[in-house]
C-alpha atoms as a PDB file:
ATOM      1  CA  UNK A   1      -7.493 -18.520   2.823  1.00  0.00           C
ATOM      2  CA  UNK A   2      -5.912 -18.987  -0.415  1.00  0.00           C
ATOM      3  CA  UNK A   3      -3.611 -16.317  -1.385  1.00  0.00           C
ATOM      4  CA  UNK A   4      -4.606 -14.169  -4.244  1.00  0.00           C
ATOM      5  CA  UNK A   5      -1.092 -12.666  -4.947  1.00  0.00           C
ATOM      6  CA  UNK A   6       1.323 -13.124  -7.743  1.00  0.00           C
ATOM      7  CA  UNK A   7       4.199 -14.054  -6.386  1.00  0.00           C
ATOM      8  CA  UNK A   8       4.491 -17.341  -3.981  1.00  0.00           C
ATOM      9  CA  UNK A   9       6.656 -19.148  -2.513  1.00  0.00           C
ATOM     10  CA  UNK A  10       9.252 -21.247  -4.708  1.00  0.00           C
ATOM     11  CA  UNK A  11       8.768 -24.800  -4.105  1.00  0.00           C
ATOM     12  CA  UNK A  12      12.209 -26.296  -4.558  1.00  0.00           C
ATOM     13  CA  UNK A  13      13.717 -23.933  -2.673  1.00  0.00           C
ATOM     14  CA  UNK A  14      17.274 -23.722  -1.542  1.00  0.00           C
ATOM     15  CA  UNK A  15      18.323 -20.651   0.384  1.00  0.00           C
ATOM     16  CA  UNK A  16      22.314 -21.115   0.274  1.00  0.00           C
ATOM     17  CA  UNK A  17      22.365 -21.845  -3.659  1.00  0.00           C
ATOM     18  CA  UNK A  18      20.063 -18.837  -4.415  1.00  0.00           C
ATOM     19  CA  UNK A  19      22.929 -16.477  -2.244  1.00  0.00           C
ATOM     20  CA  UNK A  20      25.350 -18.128  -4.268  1.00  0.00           C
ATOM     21  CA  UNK A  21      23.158 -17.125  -7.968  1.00  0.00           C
ATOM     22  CA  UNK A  22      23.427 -13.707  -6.158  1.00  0.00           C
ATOM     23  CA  UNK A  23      27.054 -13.666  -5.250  1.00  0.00           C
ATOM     24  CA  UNK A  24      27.762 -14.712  -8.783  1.00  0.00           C
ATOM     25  CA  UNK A  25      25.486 -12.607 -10.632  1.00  0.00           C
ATOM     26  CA  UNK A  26      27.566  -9.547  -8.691  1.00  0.00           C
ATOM     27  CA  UNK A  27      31.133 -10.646  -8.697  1.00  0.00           C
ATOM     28  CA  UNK A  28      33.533  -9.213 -11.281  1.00  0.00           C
ATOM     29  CA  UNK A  29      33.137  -6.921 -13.746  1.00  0.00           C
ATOM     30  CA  UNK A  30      29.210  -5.853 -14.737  1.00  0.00           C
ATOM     31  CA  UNK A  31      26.925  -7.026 -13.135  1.00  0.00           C
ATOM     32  CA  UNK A  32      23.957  -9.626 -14.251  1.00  0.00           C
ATOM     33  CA  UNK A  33      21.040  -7.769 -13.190  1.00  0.00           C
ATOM     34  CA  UNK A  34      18.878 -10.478 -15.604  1.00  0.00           C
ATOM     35  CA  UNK A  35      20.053 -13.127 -12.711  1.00  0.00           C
ATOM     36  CA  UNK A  36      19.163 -11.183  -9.772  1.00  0.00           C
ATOM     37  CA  UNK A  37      15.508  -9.941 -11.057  1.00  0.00           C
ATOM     38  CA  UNK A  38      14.877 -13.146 -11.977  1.00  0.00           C
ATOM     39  CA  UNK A  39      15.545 -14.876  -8.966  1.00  0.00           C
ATOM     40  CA  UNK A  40      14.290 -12.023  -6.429  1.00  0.00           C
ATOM     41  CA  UNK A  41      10.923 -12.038  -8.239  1.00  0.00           C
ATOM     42  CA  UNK A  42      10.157 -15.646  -8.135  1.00  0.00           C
ATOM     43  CA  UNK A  43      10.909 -16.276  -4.262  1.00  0.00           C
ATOM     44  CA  UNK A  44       8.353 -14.985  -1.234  1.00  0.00           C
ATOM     45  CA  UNK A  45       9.620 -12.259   1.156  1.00  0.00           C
ATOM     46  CA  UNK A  46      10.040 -14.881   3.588  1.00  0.00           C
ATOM     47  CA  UNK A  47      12.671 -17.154   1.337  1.00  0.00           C
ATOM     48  CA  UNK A  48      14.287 -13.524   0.578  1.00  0.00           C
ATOM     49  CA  UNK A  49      15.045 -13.652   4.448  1.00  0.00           C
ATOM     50  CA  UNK A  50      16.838 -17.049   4.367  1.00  0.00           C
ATOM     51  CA  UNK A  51      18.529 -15.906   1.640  1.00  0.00           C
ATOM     52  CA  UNK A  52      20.083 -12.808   3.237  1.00  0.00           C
ATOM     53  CA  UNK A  53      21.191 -14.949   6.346  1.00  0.00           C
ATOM     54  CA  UNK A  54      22.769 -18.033   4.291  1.00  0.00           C
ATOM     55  CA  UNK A  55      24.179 -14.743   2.060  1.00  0.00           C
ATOM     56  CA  UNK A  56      25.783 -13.412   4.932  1.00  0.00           C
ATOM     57  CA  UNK A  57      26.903 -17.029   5.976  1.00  0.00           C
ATOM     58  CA  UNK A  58      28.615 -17.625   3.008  1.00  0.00           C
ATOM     59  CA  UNK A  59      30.556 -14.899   2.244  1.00  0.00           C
ATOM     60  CA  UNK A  60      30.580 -12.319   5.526  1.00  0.00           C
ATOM     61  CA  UNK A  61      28.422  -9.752   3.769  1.00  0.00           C
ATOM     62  CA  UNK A  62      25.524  -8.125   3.765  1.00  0.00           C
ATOM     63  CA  UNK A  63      23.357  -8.723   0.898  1.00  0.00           C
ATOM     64  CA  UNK A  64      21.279  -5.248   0.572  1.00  0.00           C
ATOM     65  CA  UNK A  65      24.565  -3.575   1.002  1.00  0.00           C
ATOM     66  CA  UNK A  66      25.842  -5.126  -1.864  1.00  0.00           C
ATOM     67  CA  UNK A  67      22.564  -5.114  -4.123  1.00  0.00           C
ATOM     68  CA  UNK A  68      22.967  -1.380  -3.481  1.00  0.00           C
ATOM     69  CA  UNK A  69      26.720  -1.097  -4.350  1.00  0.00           C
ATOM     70  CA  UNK A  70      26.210  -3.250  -7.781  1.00  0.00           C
ATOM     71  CA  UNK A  71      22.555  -1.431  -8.562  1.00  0.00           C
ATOM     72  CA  UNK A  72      21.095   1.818  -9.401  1.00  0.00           C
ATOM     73  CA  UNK A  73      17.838   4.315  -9.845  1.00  0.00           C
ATOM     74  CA  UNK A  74      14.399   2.485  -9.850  1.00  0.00           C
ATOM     75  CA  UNK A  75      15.535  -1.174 -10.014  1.00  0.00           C
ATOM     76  CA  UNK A  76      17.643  -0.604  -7.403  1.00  0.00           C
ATOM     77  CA  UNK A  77      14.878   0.729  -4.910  1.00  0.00           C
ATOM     78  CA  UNK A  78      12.813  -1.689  -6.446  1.00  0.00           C
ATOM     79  CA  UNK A  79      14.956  -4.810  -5.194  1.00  0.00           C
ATOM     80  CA  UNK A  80      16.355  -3.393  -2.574  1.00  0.00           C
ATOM     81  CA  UNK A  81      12.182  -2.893  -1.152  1.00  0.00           C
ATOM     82  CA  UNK A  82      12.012  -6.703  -2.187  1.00  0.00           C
ATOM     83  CA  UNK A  83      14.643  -7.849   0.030  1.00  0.00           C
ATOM     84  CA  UNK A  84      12.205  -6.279   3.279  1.00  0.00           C
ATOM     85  CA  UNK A  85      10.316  -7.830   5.163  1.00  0.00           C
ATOM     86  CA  UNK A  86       6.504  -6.630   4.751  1.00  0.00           C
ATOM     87  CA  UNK A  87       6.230  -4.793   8.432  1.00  0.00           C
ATOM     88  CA  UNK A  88       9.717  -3.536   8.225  1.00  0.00           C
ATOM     89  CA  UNK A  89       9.251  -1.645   5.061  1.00  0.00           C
ATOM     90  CA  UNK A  90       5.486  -0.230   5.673  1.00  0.00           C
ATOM     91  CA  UNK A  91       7.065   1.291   9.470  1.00  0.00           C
ATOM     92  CA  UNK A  92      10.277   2.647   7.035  1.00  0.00           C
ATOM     93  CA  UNK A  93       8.334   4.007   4.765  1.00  0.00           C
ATOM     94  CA  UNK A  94       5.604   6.018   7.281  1.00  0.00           C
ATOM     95  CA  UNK A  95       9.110   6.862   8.727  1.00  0.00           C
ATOM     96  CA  UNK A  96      10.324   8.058   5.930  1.00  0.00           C
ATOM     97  CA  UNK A  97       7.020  10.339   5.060  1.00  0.00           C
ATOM     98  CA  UNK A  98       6.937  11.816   8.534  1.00  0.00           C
ATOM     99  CA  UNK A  99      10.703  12.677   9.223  1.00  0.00           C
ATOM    100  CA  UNK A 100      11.614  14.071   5.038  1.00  0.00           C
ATOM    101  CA  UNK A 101      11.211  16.685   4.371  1.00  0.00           C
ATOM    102  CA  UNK A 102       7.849  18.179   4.250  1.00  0.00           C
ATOM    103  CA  UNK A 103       5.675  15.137   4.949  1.00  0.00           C
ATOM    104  CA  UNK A 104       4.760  12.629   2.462  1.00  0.00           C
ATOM    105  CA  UNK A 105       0.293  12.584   3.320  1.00  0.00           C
ATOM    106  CA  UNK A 106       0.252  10.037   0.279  1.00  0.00           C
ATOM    107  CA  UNK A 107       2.357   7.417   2.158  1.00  0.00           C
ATOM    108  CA  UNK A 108       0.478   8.086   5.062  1.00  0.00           C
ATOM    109  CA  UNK A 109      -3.040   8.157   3.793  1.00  0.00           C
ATOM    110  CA  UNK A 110      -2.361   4.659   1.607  1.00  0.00           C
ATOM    111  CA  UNK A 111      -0.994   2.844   4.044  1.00  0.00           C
ATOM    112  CA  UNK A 112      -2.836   3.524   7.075  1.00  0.00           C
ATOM    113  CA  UNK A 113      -6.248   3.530   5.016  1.00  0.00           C
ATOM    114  CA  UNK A 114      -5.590   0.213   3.845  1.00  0.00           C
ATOM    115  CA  UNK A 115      -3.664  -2.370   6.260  1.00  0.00           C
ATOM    116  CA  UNK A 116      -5.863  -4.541   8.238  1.00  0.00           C
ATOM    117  CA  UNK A 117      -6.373  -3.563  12.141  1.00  0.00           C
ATOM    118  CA  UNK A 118      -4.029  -6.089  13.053  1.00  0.00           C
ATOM    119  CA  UNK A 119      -1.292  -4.630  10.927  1.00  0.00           C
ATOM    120  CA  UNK A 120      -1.992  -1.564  11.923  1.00  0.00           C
ATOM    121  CA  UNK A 121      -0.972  -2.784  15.675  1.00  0.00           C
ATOM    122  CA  UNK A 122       2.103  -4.654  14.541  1.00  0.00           C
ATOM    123  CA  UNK A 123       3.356  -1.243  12.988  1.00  0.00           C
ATOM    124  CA  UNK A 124       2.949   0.594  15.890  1.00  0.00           C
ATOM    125  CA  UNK A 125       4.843  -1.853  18.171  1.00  0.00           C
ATOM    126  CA  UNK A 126       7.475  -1.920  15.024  1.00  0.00           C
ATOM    127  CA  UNK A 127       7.967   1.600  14.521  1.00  0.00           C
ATOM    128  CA  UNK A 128       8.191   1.960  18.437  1.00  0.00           C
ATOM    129  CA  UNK A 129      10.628  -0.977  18.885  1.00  0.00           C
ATOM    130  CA  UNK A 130      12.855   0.372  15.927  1.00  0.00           C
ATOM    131  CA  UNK A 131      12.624   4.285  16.548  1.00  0.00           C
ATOM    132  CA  UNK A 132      12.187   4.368  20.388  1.00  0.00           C
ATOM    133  CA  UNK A 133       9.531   6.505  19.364  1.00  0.00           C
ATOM    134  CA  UNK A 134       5.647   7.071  19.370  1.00  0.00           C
ATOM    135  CA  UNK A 135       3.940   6.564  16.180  1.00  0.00           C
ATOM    136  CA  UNK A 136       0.676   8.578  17.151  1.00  0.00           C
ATOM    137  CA  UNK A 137       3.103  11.295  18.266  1.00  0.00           C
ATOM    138  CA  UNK A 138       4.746  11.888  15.426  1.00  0.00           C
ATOM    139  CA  UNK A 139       2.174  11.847  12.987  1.00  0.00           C
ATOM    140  CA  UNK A 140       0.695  14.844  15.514  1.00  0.00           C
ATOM    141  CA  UNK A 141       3.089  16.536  15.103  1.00  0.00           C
ATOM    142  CA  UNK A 142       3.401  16.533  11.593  1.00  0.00           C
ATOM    143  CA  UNK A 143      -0.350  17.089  10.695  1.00  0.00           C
ATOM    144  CA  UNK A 144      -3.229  19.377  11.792  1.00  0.00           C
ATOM    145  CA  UNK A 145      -6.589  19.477  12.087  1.00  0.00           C
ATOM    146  CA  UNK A 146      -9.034  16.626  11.569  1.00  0.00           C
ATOM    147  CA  UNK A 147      -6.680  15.115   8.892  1.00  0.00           C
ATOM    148  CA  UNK A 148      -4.723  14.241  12.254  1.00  0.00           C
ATOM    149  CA  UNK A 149      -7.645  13.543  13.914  1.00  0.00           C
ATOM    150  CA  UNK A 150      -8.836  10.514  11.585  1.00  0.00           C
ATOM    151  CA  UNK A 151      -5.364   9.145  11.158  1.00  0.00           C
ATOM    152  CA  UNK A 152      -5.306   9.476  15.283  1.00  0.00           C
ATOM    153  CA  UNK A 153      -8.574   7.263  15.036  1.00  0.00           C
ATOM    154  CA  UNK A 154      -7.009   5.090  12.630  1.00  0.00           C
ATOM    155  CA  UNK A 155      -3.836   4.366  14.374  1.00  0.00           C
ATOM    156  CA  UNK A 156      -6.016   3.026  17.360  1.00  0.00           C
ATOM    157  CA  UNK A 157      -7.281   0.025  15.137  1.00  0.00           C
ATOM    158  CA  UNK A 158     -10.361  -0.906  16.724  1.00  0.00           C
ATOM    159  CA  UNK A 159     -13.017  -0.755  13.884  1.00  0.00           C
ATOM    160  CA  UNK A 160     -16.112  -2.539  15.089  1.00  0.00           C
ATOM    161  CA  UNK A 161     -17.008  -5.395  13.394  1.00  0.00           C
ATOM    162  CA  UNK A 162     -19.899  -6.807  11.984  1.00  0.00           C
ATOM    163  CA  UNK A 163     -22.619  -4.868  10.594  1.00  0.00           C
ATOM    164  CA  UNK A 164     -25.005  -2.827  13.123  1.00  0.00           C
ATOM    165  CA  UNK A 165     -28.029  -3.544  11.503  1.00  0.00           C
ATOM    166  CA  UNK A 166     -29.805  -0.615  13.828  1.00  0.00           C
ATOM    167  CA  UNK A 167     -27.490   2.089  12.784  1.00  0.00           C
ATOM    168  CA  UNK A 168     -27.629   1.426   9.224  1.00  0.00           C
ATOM    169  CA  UNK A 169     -30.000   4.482   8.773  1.00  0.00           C
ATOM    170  CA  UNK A 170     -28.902   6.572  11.324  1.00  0.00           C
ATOM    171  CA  UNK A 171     -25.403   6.710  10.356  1.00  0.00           C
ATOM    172  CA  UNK A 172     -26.385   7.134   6.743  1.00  0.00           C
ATOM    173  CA  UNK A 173     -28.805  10.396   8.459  1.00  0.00           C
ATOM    174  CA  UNK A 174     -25.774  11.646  10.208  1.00  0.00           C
ATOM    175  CA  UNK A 175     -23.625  11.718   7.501  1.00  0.00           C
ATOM    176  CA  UNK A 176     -26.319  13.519   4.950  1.00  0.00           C
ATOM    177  CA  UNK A 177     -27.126  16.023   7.710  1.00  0.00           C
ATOM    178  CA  UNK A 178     -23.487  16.625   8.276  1.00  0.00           C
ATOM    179  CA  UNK A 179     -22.526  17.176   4.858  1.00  0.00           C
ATOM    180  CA  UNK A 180     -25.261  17.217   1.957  1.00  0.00           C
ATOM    181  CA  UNK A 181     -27.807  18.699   4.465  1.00  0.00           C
ATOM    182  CA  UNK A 182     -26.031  21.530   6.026  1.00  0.00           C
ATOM    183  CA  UNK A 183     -23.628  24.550   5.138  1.00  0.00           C
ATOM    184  CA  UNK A 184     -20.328  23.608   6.518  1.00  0.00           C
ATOM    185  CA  UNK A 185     -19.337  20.378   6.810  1.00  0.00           C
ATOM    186  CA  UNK A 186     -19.580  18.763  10.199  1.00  0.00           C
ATOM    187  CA  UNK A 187     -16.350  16.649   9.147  1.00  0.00           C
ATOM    188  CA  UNK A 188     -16.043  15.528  13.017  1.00  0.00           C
ATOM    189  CA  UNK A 189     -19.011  12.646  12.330  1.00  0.00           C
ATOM    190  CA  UNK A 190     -17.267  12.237   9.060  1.00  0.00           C
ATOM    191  CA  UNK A 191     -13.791  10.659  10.651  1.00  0.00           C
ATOM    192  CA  UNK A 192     -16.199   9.027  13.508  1.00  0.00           C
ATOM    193  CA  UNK A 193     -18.434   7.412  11.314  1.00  0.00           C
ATOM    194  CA  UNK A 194     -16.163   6.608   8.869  1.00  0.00           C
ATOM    195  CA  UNK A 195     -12.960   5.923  11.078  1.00  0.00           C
ATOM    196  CA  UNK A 196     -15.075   3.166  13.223  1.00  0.00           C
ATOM    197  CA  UNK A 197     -17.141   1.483  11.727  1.00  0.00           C
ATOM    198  CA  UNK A 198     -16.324  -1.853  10.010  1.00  0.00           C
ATOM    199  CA  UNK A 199     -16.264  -1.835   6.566  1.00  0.00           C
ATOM    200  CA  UNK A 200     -19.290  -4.049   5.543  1.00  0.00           C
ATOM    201  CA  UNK A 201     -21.287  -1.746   7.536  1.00  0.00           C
ATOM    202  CA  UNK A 202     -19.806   0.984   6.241  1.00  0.00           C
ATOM    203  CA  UNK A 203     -20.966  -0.392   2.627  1.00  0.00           C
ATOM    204  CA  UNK A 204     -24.536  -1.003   3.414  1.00  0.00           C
ATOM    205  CA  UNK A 205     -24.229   2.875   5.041  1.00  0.00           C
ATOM    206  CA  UNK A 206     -23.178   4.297   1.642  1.00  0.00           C
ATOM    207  CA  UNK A 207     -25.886   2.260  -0.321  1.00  0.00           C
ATOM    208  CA  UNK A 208     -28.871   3.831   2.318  1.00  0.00           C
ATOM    209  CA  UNK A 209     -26.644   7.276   1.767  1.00  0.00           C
ATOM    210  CA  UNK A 210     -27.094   6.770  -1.377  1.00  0.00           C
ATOM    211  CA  UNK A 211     -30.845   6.209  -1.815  1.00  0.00           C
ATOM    212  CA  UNK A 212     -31.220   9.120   0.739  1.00  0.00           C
ATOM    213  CA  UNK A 213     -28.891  11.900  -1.038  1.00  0.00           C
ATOM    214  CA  UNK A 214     -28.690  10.715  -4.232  1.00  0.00           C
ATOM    215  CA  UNK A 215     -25.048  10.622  -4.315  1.00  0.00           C
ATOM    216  CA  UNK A 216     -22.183   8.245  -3.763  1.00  0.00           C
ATOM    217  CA  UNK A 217     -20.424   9.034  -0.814  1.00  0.00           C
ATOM    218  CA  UNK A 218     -17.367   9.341  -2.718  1.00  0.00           C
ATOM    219  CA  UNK A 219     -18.940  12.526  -4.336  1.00  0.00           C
ATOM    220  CA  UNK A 220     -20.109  14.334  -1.173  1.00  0.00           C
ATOM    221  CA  UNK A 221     -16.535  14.119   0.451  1.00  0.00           C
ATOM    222  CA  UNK A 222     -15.549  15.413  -3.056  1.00  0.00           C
ATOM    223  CA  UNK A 223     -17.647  18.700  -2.480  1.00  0.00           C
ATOM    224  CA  UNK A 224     -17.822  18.873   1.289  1.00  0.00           C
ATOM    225  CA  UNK A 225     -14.186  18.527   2.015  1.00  0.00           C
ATOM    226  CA  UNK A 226     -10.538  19.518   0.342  1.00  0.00           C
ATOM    227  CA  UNK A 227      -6.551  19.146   0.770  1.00  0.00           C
ATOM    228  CA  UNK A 228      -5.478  15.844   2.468  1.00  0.00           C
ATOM    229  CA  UNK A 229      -8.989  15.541   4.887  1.00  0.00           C
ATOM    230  CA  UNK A 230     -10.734  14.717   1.388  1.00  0.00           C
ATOM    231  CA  UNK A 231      -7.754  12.668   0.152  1.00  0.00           C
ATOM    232  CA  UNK A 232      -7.636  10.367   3.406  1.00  0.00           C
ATOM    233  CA  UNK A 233     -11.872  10.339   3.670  1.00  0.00           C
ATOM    234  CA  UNK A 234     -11.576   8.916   0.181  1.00  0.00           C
ATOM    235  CA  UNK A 235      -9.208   6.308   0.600  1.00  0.00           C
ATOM    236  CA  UNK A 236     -10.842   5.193   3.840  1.00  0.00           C
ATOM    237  CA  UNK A 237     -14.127   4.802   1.654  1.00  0.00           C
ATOM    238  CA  UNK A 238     -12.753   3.129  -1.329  1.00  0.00           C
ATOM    239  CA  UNK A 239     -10.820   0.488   0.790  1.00  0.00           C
ATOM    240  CA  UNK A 240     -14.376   0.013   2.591  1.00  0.00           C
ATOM    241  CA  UNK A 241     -15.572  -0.744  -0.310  1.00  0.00           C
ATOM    242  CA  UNK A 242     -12.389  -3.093  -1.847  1.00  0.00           C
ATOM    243  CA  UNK A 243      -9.383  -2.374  -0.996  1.00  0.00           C
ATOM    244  CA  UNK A 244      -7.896  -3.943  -4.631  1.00  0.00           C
ATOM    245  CA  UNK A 245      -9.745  -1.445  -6.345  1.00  0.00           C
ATOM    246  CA  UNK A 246      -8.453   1.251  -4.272  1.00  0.00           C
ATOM    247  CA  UNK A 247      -4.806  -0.247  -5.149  1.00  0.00           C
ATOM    248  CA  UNK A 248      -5.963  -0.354  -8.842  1.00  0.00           C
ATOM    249  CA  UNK A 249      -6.965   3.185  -8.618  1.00  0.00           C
ATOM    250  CA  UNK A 250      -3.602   4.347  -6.894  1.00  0.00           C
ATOM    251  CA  UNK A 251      -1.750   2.446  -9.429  1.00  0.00           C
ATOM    252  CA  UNK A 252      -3.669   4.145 -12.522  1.00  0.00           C
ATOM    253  CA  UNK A 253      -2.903   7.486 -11.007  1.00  0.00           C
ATOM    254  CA  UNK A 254       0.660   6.828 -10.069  1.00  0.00           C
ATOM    255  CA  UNK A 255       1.281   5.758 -13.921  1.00  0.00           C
ATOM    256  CA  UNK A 256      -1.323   8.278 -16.013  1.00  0.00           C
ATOM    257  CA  UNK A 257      -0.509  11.370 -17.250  1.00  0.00           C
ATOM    258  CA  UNK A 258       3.375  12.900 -17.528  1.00  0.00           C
ATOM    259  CA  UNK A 259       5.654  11.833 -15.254  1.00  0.00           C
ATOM    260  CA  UNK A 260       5.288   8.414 -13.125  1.00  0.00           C
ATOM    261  CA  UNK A 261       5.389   8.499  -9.620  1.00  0.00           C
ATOM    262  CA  UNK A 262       8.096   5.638  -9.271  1.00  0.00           C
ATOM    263  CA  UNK A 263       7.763   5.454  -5.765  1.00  0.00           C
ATOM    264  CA  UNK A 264       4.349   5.116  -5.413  1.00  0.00           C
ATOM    265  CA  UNK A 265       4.348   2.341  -8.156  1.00  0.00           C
ATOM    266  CA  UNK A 266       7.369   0.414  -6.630  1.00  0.00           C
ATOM    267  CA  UNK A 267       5.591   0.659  -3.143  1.00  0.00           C
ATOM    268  CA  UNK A 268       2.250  -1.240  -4.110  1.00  0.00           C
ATOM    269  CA  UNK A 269       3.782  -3.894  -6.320  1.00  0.00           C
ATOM    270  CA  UNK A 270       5.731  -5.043  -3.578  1.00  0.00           C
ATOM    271  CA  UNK A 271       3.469  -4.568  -0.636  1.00  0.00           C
ATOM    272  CA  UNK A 272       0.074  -6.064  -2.625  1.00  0.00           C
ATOM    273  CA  UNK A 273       2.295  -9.261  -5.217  1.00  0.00           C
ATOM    274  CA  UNK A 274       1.871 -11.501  -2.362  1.00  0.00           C
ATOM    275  CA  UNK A 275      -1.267 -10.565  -1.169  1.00  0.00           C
ATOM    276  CA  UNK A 276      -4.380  -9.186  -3.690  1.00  0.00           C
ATOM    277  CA  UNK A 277      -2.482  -8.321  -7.032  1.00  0.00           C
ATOM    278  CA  UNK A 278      -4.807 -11.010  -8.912  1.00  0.00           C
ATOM    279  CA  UNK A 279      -7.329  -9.153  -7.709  1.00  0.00           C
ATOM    280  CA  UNK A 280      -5.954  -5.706  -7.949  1.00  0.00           C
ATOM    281  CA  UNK A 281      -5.418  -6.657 -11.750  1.00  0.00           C
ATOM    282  CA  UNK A 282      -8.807  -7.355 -12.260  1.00  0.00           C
ATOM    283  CA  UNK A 283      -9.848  -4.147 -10.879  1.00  0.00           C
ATOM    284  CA  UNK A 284      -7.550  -2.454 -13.220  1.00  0.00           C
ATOM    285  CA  UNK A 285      -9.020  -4.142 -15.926  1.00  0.00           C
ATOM    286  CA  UNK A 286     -12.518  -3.712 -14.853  1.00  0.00           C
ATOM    287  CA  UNK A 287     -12.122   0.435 -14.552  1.00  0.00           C
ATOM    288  CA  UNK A 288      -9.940   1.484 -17.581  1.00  0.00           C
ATOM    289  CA  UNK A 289      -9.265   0.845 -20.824  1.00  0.00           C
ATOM    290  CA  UNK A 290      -5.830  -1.309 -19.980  1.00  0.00           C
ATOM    291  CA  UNK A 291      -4.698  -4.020 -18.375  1.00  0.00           C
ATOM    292  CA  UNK A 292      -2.342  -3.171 -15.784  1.00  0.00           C
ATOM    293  CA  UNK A 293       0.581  -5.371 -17.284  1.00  0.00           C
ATOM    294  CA  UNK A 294       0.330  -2.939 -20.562  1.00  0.00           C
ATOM    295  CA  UNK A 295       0.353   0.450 -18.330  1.00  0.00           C
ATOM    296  CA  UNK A 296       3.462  -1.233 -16.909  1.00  0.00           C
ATOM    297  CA  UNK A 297       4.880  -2.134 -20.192  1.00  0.00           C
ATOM    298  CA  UNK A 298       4.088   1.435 -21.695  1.00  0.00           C
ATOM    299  CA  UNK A 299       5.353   3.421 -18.778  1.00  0.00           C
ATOM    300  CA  UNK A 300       8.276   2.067 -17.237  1.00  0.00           C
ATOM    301  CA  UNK A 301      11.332   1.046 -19.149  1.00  0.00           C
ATOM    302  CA  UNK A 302      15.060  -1.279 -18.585  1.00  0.00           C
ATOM    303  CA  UNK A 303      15.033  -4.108 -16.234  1.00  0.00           C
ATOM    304  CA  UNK A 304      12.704  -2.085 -13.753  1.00  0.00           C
ATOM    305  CA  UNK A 305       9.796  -2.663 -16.413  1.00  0.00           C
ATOM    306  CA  UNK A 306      11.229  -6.450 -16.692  1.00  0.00           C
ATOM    307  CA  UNK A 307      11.268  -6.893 -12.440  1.00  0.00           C
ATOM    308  CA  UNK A 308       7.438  -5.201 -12.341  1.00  0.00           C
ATOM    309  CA  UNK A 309       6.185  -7.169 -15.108  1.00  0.00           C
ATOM    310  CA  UNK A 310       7.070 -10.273 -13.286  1.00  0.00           C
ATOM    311  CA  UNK A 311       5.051  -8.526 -10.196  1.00  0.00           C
ATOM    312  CA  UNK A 312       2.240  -8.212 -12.113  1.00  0.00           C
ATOM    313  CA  UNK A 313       2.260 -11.625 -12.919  1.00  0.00           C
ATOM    314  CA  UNK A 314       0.238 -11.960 -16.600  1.00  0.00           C
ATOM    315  CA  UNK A 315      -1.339  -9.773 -18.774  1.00  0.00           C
ATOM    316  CA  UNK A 316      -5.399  -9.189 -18.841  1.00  0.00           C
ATOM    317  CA  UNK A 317      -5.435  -8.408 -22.317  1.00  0.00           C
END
């Protein structure tokens, strides 16, 4: 499958030249941050890698270490989540969420809402190999109720697949009668329903919900449920339906209004630039009155704005 990202692989590429751009672009005094964004941006995750080992071959050091001694603020995060690799940085950052302080639900919700079953095993294995710890059993212990319950049922990753053609209605019935029908919301056939099922039979379920209650599912979690149950029951939905647009709608969010939520913004531009961000942008596009490249433009600022503009690829004017 062709890959609808932003960002690909660079076709000349020469791993022990880039480290030495790098080296160069840090040595002495001030550093030429121009150089590095430039560079970082137009290589895949996977020539980052080769870079950090013929980095470290070169000159004995490490190169995130000294990214981070020569960097600061946002474009330093920024680069420094570049220079990952994809799994390492999505079992950091649930890490991260689950042993701050307080836990971060947002980081939790988007990721595990959104990565394919298969990732969603690779993370486990990850976070176990890295942590010596249980991923399942630290998320219970840092959640309640059935917002622990569905991420439990997500952290399993075994979605059927296919569509069920025979429990098209009948899940559609169970969900109305759970929720529209009745006072109280039966939320534990919510997270079933909507933590199993694959999601193109989950969107055939939402059209029959739809011509049965006259409303989108979206807008019967909105009244049935609150706090982060309705958060993570919405993010499971939209990414049923397309996971860009739910990454178009997180970005929106992260950037509208006062105040942008840096770290949510860094953390989709570099987990979706090699995978959907073409599509992602057309989302954007498609939803709100911007294209995402102009949101960028008007809400970020320095060479942060100049290493996520080159993320984002062109603009959708």
């Amino acid at each position: 499958m062709a890959s609808r990202g932003t960002v690909k692989a660079s076709a000349n590429f020469n791993a022990s030249a880039d480290a030495e751009v790098l080296h160069k672009a840090m040595k002495g005094l001030g550093t030429d941050e121009a150089a590095i964004l430039q560079l970082v941006t137009a290589r895949s995750n996977a020539q980052r890698q080769e870079i950090k080992a013929a980095y470290k071959t070169l000159f004995g050091k490490d190169l995130v270490n000294d990214l981070k001694g020569e960097l600061g603020g946002t474009f330093e995060t920024l680069i420094v989540a570049l220079m990952t690799p994809p799994l390492t940085y999505d079992v950091t950052s649930l890490r991260n969420a689950i042993k701050g302080a307080g836990t971060d639900e947002k980081v939790l919700v988007e990721i595990l809402a959104s990565r394919t079953a298969q990732q969603v095993k690779d993370i486990v294995a990850a976070y176990r190999k890295e942590y010596d710890d249980d991923l399942e059993k630290d998320v219970c212990g840092d959640t309640s109720g059935h917002f622990k319950r569905l991420l439990v049922i997500l952290l399993q990753a075994n979605r059927q697949t296919g569509i069920q053609e025979g429990n098209i209605e009948s899940d559609a019935q169970a969900l109305f009668k759970a929720g529209e029908e009745k006072f109280g919301t039966d939320e534990q056939l919510f997270i079933t329903i909507l933590g199993n099922r694959s999601a193109q039979h989950l969107r055939k379920v939402f059209d029959a919900y739809m011509k049965m209650s006259g409303f989108e599912m979206e807008e019967s979690i909105q009244k049935e449920t609150s706090g982060s149950l309705k958060e993570l029951l919405l993010a499971v939905v939209k990414c049923a339906r397309s996971v860009p647009a739910y990454f178009a709608e997180t970005l929106y969010h992260a950037m509208k209004g006062a105040g942008t939520h840096d770290n949510t913004l860094i953390r989709v531009m570099v987990t979706r630039c090699e995978v959907d961000m073409l599509d992602i942008r057309a989302e954007f596009r498609k939803r709100f009155a911007c294209s995402l490249h102009s949101m960028i433009k008007g809400d970020t600022g320095g060479d942060y704005r100049k290493a996520l503009l080159l993320l984002c690829g062109g603009d959708d004017a």
